[in-house]
N, C-alpha and C. Protein backbone atom coordinates (compact mmCIF):
# COMPACT_ATOMS: atom_id res chain seq x y z
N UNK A 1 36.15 74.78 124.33
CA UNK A 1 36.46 74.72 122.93
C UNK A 1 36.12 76.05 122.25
N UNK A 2 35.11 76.52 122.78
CA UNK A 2 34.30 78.16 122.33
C UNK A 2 35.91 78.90 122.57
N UNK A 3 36.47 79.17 123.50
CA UNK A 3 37.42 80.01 123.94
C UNK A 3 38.58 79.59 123.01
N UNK A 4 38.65 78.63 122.48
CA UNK A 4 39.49 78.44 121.89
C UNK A 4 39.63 79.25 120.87
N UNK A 5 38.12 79.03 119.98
CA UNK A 5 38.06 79.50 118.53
C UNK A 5 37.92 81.17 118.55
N UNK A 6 37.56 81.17 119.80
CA UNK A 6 37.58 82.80 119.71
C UNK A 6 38.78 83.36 120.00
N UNK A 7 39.60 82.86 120.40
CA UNK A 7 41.03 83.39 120.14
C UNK A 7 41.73 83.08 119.27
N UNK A 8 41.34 82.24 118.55
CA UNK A 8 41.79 81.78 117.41
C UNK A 8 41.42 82.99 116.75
N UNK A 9 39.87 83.35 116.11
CA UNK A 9 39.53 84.20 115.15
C UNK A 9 40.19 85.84 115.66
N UNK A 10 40.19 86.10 117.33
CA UNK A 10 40.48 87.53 117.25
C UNK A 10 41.93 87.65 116.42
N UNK A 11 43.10 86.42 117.05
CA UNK A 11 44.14 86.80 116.64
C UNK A 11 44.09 86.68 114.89
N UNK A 12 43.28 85.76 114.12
CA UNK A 12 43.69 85.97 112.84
C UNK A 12 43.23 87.51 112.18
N UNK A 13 41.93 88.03 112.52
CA UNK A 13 41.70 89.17 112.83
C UNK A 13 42.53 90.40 113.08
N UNK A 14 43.30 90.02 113.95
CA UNK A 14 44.10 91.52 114.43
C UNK A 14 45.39 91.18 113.86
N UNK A 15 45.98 90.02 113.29
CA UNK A 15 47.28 89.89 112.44
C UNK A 15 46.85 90.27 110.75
N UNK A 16 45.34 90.85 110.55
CA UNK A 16 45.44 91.03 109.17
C UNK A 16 45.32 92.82 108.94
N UNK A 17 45.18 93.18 110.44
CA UNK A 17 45.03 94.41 110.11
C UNK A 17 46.34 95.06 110.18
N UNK A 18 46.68 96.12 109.31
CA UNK A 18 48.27 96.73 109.18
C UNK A 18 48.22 97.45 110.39
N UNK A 19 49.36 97.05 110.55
CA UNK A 19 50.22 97.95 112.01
C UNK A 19 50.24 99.27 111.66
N UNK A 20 50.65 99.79 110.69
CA UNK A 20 51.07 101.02 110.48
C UNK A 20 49.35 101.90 111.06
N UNK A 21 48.55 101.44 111.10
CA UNK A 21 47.19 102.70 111.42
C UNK A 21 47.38 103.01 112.57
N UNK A 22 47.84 102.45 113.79
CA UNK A 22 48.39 102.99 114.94
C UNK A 22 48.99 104.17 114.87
N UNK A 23 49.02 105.11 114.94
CA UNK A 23 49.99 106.20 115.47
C UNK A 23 50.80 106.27 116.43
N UNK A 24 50.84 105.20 117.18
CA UNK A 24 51.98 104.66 117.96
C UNK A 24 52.91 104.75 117.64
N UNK A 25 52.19 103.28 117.27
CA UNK A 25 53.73 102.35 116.46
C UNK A 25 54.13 103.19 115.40
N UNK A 26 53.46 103.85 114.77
CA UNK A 26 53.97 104.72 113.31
C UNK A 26 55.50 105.67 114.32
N UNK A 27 55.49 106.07 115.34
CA UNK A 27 56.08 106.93 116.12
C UNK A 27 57.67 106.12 116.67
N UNK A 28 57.27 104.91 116.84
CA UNK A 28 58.25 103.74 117.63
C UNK A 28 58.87 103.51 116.36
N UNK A 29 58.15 103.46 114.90
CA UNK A 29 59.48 102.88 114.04
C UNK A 29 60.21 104.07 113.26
N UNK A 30 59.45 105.31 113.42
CA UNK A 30 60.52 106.52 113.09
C UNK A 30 61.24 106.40 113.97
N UNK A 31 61.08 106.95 115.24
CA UNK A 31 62.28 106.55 115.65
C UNK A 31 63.58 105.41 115.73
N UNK A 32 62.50 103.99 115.77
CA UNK A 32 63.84 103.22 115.50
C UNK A 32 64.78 103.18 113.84
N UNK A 33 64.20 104.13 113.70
CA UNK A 33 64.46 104.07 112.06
C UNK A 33 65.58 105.01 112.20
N UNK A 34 65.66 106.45 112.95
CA UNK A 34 66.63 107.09 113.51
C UNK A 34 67.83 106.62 114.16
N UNK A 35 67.23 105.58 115.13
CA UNK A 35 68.41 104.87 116.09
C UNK A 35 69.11 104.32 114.61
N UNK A 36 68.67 103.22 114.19
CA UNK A 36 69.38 102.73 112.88
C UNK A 36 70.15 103.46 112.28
N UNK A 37 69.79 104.68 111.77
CA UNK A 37 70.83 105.42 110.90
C UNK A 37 71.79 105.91 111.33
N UNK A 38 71.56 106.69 112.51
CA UNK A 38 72.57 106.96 113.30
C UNK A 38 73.91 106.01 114.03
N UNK A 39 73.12 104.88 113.94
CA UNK A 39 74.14 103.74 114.42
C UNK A 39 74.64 103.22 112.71
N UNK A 40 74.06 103.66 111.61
CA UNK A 40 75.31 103.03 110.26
C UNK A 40 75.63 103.98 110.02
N UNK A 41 75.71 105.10 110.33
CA UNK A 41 76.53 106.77 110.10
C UNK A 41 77.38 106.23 110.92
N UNK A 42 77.50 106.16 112.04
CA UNK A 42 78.40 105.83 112.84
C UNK A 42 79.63 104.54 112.97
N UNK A 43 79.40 103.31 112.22
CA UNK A 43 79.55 102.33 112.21
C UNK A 43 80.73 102.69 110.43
N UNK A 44 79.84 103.37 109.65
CA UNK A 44 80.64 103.98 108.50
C UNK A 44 82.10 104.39 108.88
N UNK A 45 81.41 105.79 109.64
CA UNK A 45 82.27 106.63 110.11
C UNK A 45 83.45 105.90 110.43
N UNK A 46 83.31 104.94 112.01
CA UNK A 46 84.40 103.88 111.83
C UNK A 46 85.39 103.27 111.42
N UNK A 47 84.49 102.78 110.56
CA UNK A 47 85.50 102.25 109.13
C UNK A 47 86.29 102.66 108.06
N UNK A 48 85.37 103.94 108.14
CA UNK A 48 86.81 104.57 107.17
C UNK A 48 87.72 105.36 107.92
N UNK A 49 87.59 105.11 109.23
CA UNK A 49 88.75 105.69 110.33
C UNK A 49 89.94 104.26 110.00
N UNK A 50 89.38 103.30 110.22
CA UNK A 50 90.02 101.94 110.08
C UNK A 50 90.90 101.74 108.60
N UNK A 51 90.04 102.67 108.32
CA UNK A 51 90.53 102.04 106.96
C UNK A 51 92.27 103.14 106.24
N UNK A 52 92.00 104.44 107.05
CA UNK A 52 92.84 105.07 107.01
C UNK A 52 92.36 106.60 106.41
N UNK A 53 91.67 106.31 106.55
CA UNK A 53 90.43 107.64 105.57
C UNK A 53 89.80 108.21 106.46
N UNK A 54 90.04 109.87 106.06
CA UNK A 54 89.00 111.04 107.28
C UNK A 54 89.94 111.04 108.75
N UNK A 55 90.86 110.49 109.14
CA UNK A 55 91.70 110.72 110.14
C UNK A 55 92.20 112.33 110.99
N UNK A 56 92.20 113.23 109.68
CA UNK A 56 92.83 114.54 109.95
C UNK A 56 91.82 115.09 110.92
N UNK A 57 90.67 114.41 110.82
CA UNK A 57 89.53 115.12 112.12
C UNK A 57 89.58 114.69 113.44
N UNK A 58 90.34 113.66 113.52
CA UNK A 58 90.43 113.12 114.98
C UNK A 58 91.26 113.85 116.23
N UNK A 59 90.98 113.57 117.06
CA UNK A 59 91.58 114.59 118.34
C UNK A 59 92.83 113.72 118.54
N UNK A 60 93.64 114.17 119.40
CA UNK A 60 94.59 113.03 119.80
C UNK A 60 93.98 112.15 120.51
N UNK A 61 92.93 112.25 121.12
CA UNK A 61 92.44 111.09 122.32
C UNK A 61 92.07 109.81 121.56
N UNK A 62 91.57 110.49 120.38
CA UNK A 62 90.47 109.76 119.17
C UNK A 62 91.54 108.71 118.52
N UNK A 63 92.58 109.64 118.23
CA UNK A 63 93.86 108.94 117.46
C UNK A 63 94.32 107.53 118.16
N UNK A 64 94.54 107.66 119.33
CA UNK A 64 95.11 106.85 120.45
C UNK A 64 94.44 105.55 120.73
N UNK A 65 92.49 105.97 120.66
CA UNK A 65 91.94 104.52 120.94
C UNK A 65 92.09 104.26 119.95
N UNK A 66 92.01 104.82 118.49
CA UNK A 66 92.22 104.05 117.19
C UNK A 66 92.92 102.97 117.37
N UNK A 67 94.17 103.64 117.60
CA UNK A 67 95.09 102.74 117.48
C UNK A 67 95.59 101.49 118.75
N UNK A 68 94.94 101.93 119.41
CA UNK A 68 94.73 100.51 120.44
C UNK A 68 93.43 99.83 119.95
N UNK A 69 92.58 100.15 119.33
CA UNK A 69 91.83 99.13 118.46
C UNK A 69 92.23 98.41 117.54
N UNK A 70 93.27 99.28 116.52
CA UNK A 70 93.82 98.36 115.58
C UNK A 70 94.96 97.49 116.51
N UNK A 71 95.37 97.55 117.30
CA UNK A 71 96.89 97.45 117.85
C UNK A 71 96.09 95.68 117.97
N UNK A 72 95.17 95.73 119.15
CA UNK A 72 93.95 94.76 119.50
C UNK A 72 93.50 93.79 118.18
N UNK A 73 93.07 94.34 117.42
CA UNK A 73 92.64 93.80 116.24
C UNK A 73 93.86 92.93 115.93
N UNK A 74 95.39 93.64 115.17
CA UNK A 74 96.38 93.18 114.88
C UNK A 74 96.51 91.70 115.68
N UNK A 75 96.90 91.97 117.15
CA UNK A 75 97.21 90.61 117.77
C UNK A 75 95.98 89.46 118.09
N UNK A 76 95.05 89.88 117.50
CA UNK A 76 93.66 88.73 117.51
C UNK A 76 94.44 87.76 116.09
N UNK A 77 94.50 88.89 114.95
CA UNK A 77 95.18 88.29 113.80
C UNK A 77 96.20 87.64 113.92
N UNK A 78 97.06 87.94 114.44
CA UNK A 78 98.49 87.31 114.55
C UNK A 78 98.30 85.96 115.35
N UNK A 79 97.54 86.11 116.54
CA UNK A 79 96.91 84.91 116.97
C UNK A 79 96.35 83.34 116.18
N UNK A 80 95.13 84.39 115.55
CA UNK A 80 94.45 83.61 114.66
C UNK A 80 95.17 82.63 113.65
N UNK A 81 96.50 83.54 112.80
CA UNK A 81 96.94 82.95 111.91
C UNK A 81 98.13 81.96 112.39
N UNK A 82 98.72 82.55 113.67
CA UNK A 82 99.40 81.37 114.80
C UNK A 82 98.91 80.13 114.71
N UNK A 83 97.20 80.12 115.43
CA UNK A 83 96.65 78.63 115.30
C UNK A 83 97.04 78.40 114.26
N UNK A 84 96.72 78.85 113.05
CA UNK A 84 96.68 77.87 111.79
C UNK A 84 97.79 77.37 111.15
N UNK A 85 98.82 78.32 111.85
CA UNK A 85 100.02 77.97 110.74
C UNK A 85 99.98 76.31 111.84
N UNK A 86 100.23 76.44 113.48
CA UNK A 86 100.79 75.20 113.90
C UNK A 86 99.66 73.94 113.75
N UNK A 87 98.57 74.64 113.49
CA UNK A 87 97.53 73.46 113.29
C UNK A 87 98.00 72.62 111.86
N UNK A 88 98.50 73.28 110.58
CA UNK A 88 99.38 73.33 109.67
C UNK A 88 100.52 72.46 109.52
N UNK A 89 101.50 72.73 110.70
CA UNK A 89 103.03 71.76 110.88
C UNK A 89 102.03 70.87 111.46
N UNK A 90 101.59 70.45 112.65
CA UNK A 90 100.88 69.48 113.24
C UNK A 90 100.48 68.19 112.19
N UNK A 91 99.38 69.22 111.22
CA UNK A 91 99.29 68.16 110.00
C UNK A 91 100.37 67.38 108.91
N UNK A 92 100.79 68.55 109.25
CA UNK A 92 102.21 68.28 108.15
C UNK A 92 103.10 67.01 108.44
N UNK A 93 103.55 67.16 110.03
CA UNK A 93 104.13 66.25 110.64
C UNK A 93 103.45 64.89 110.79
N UNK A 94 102.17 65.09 110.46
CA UNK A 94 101.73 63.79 111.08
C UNK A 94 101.66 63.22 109.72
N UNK A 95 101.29 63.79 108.36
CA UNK A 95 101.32 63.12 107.48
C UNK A 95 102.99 62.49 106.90
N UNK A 96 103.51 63.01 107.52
CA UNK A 96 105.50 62.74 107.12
C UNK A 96 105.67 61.85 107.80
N UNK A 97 105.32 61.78 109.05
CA UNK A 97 105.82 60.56 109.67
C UNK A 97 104.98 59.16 109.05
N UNK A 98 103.32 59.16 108.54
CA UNK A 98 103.12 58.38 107.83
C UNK A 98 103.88 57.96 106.22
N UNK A 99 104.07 59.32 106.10
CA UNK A 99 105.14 58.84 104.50
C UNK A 99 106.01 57.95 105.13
N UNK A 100 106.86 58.34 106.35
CA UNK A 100 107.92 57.27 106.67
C UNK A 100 107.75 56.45 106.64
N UNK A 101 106.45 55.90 107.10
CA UNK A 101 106.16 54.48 107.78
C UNK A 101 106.36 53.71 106.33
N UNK A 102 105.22 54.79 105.69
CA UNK A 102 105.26 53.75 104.26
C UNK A 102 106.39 53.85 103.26
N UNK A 103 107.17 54.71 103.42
CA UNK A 103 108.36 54.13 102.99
C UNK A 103 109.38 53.13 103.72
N UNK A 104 109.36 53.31 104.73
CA UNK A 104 110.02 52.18 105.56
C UNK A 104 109.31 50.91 104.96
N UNK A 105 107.88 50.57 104.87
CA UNK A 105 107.45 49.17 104.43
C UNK A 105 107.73 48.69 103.38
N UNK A 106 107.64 49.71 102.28
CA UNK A 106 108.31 49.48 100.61
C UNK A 106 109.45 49.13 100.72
N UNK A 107 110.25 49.84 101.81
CA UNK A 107 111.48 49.47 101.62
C UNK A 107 112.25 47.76 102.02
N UNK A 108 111.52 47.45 102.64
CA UNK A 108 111.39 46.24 103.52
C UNK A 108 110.87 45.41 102.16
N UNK A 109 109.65 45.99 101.85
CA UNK A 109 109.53 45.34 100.70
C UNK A 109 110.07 44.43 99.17
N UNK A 110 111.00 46.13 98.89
CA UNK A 110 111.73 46.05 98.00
C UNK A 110 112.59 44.68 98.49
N UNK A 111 113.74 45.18 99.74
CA UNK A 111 114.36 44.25 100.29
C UNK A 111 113.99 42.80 100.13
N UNK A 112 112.85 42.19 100.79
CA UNK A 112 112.69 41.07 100.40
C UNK A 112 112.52 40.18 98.77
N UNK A 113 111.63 41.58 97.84
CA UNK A 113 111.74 40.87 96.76
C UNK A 113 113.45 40.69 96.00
N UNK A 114 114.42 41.79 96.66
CA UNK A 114 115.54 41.46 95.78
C UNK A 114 115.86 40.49 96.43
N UNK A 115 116.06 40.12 97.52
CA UNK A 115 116.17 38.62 98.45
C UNK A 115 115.31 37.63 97.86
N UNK A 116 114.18 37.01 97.33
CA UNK A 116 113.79 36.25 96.77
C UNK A 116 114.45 36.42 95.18
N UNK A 117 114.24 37.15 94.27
CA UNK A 117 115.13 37.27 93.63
C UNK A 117 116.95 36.76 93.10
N UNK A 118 117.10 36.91 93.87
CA UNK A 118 118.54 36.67 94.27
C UNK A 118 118.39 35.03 94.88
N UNK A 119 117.45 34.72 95.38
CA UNK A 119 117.49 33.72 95.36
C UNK A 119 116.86 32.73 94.27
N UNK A 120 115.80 33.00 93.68
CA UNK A 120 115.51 32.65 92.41
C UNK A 120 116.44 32.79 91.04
N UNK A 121 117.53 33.08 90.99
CA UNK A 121 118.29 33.27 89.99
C UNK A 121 119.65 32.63 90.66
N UNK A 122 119.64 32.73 91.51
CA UNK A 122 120.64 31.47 91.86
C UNK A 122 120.37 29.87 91.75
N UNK A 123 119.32 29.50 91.96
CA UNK A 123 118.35 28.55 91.42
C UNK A 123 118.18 28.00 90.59
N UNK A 124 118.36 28.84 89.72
CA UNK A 124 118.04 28.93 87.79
C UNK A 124 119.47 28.72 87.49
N UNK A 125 120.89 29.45 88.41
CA UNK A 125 121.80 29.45 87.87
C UNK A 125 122.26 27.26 88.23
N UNK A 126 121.79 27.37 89.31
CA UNK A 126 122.58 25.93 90.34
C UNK A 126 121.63 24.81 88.91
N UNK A 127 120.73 24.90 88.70
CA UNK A 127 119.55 24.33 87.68
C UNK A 127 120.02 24.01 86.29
N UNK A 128 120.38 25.34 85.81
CA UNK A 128 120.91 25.24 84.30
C UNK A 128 122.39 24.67 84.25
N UNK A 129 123.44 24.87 85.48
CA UNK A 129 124.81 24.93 85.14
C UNK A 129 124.87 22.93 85.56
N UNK A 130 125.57 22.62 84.56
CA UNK A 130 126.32 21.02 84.65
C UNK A 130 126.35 20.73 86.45
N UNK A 131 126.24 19.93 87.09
CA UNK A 131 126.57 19.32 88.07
C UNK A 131 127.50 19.15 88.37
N UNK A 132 128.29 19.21 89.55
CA UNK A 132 129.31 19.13 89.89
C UNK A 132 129.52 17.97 90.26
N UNK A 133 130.61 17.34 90.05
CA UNK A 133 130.52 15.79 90.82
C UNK A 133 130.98 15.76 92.62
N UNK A 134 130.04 15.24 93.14
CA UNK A 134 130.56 15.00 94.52
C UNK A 134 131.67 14.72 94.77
N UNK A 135 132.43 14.11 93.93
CA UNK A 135 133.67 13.16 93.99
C UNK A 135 135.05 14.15 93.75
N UNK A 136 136.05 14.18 94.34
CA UNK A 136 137.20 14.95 93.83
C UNK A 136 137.27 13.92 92.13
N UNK A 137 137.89 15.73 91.34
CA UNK A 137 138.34 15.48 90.06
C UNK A 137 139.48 14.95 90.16
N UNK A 138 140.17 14.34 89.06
CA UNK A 138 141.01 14.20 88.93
C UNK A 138 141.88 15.24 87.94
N UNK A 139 143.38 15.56 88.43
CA UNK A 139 143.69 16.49 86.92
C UNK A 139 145.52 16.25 86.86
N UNK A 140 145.86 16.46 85.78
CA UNK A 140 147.23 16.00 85.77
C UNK A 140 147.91 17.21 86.00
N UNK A 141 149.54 17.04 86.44
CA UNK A 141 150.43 18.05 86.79
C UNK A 141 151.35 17.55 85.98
N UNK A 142 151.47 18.54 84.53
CA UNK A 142 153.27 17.90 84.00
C UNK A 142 154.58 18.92 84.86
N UNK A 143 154.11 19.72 84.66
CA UNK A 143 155.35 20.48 84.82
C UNK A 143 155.84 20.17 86.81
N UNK A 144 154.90 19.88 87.47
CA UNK A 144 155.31 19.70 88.78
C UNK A 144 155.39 20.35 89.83
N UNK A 145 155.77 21.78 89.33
CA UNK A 145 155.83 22.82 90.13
C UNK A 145 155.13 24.02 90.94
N UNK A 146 153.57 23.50 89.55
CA UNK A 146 152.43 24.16 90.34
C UNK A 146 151.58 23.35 91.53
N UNK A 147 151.72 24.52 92.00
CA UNK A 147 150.67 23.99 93.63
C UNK A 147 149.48 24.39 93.42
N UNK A 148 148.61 23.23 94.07
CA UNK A 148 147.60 23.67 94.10
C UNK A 148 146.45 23.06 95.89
N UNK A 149 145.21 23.38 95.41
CA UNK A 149 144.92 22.70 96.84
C UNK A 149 144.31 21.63 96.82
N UNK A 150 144.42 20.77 96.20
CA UNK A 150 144.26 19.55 96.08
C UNK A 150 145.06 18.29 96.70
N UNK A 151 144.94 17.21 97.13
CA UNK A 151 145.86 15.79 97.02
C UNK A 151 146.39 15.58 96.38
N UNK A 152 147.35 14.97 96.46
CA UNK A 152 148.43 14.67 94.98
C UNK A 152 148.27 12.95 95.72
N UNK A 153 148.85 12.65 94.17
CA UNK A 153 148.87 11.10 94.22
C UNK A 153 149.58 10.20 93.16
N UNK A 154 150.02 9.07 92.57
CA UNK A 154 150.50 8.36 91.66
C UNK A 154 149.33 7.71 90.74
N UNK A 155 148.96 7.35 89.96
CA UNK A 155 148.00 6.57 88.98
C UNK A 155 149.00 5.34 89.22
N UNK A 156 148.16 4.28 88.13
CA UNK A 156 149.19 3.14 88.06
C UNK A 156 150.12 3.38 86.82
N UNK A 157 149.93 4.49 86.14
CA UNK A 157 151.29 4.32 85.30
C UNK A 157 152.97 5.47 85.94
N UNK A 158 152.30 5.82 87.10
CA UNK A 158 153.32 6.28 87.36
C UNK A 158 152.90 7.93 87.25
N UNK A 159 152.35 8.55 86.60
CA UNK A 159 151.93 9.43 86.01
C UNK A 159 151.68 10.74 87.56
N UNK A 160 152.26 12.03 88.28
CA UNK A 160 151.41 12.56 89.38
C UNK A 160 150.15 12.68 88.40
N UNK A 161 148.93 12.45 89.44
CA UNK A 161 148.10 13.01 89.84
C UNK A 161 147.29 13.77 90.80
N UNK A 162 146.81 14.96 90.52
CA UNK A 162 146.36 16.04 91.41
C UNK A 162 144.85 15.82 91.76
N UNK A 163 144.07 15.87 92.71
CA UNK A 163 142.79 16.26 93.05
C UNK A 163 142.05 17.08 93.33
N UNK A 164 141.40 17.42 92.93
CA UNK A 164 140.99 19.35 93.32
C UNK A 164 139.61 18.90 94.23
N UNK A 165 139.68 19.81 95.23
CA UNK A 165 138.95 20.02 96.15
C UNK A 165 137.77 20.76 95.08
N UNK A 166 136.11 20.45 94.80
CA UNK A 166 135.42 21.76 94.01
C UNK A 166 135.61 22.94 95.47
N UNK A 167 135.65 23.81 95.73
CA UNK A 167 135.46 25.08 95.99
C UNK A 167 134.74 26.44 95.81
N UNK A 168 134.27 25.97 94.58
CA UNK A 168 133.30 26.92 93.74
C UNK A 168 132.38 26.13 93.00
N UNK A 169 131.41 26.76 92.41
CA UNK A 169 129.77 26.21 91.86
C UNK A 169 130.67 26.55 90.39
N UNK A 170 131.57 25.83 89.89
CA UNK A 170 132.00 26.06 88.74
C UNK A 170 132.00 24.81 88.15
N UNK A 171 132.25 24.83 86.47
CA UNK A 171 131.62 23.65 85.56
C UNK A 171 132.87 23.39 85.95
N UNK A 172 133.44 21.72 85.31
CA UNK A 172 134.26 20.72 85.60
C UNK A 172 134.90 21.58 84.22
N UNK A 173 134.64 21.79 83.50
CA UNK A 173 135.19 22.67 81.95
C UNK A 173 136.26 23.99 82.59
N UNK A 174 135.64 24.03 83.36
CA UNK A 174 135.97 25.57 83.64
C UNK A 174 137.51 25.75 84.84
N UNK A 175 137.32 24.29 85.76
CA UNK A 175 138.33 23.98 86.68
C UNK A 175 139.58 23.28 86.08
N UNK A 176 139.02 22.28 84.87
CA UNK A 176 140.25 22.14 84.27
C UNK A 176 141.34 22.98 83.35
N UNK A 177 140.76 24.08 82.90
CA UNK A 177 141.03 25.32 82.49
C UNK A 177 142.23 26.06 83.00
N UNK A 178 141.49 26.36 84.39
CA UNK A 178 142.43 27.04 85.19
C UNK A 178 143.58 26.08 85.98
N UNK A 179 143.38 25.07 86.34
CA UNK A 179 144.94 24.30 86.29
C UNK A 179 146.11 23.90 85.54
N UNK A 180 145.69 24.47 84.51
CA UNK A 180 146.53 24.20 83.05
C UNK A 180 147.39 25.26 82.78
């Protein structure tokens, strides 16, 4: 447990004293302080080669990797924005074919309500309109000559009479009408 605390106390000890009193280390971070600058002088330099700036100093050799760096660069981009455009249609497509679906269901939809519809107002119409009688009408023929599609027949006074087949969901008002 002793060994413990005594490494405990050297290290809090030697983490409070500043690094910099070494003359070492004072030596190791000028220099890395050099490496650093020299590597963002350089890294600058770069970039404003990239960028199109300071060029007139380059050799032809210099010129050449430039431009197989940008050339490189370019088709990473063209790449990059490849994925995205088809990652893009991919989405696109997949959300269209769901629009279809759900328009296909509305439409089905629609369909059935004008089909109930249409049948509910036929309903209302068979409901509200007079009854038709099961029975053939009876209707008179003076003139004789019109045909129709009905039976013909005598009454007891002698009188033709015609019978109309109904054929249509029409009032008894409305059939005697048109035989006349």
């Amino acid at each position: 447990m002793e060994s413990i605390l005594e490494r405990y106390e050297r290290y809090t000890y030697t983490s409070r004293e500043p690094v910099a009193s070494d003359p070492e280390s004072q030596g190791n971070l000028s220099l890395e302080y050099n490496k650093l600058k020299t590597k963002v002088e350089a890294l600058q330099r770069s970039q404003r080669h990239f960028m199109g700036q300071d060029i007139d100093i380059l050799s032809f050799k210099e010129l050449q990797n430039l431009e197989q760096q940008l050339d490189s660069a370019l088709r990473q981009i063209r790449s990059r924005k490849n994925q995205l455009i088809y990652g893009s249609i991919t989405e696109l497509q997949r959300k269209e074919k769901a629009l279809q679906e759900e328009n296909n269901s509305l439409r089905k939809k629609i369909k059935e309500k004008e089909l109930e519809l249409s049948l509910h107002e036929h309903i209302d119409d068979v409901e509200t309109s007079p009854s038709l009688p099961s029975e053939r009408l009876p209707v008179l023929n003076i003139s004789g000559s019109h045909q129709s599609s009905g039976t013909e027949g005598e009454d007891e006074e002698g009188v033709m009479v015609q019978v109309l087949q109904p054929k249509t969901p029409l009032p008894p008002w409305m059939i005697r009408h048109m035989n006349e």
